[in-house]
Protein backbone atom coordinates (compact mmCIF):
# COMPACT_ATOMS: atom_id res chain seq x y z
CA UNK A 1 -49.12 9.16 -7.06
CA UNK A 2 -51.27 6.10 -6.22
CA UNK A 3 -51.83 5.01 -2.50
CA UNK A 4 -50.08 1.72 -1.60
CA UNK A 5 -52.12 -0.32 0.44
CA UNK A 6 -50.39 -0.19 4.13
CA UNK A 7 -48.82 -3.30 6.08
CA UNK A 8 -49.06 -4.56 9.35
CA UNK A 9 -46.46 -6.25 10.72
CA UNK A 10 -46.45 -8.09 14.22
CA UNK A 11 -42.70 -8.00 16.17
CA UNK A 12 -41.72 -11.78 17.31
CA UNK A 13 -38.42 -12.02 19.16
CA UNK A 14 -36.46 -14.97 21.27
CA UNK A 15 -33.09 -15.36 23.01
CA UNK A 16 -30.66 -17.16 20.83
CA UNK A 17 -27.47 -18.19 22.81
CA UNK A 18 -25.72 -14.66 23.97
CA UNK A 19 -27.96 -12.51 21.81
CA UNK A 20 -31.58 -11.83 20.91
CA UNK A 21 -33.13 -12.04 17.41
CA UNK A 22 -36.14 -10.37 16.45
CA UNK A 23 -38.27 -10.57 13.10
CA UNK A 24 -41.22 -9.62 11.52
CA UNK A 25 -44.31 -11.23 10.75
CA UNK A 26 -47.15 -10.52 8.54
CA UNK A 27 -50.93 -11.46 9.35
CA UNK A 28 -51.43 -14.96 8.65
CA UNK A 29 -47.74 -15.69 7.66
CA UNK A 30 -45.88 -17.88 9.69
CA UNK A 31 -42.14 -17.28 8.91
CA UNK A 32 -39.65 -13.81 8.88
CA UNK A 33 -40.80 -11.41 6.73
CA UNK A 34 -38.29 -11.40 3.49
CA UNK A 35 -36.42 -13.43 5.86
CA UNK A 36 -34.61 -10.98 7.78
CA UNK A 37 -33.62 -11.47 11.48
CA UNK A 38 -32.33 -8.55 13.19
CA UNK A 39 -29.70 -9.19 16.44
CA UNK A 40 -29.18 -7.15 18.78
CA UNK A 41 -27.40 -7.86 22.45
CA UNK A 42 -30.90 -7.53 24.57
CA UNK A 43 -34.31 -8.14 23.44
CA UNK A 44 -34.87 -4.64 23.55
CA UNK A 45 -32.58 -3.35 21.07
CA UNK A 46 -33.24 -6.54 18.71
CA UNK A 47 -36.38 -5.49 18.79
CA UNK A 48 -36.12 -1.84 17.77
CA UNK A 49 -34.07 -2.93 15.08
CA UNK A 50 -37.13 -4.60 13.04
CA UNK A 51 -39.24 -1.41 14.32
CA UNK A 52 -36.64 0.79 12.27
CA UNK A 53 -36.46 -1.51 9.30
CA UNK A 54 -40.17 -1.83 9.34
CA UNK A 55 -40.70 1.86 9.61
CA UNK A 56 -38.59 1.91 6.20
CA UNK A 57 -40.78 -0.50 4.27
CA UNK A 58 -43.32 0.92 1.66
CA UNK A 59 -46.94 1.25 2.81
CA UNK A 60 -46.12 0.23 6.62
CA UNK A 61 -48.77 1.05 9.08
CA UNK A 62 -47.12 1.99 12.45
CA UNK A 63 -48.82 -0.59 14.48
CA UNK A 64 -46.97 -3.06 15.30
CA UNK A 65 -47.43 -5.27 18.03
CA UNK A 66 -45.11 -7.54 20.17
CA UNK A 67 -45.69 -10.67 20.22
CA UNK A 68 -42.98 -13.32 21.93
């Protein structure tokens, strides 16, 4: 089996009326990657929402960072 080349992704998230979105964003790319937002009712669990999907991505490196 060949090595896929592994992914960094950087965690964005914002408050969006009564809810929180989060997203992920590759290097150098400004919008959601695939564009998938994940909700969630507190920044916190918005947030570990794109951590699980990213986990589940092919070739993702687990470190992701937080960036507001």
């Amino acid at each position: 089996m060949a090595d896929q080349p592994l992914t960094t992704f950087e965690i964005h998230s914002e408050a969006r009326g009564p809810h929180w979105v989060a997203w992920l964003t590759q290097p150098g790319q400004k919008g959601p990657y695939r564009s998938v937002l994940h909700v969630g009712a507190s920044k916190e669990e918005a947030e570990a929402r794109a951590r699980a999907w990213a986990a589940t991505l092919p070739g993702q490196m687990d470190r992701s960072s937080r960036a507001s």
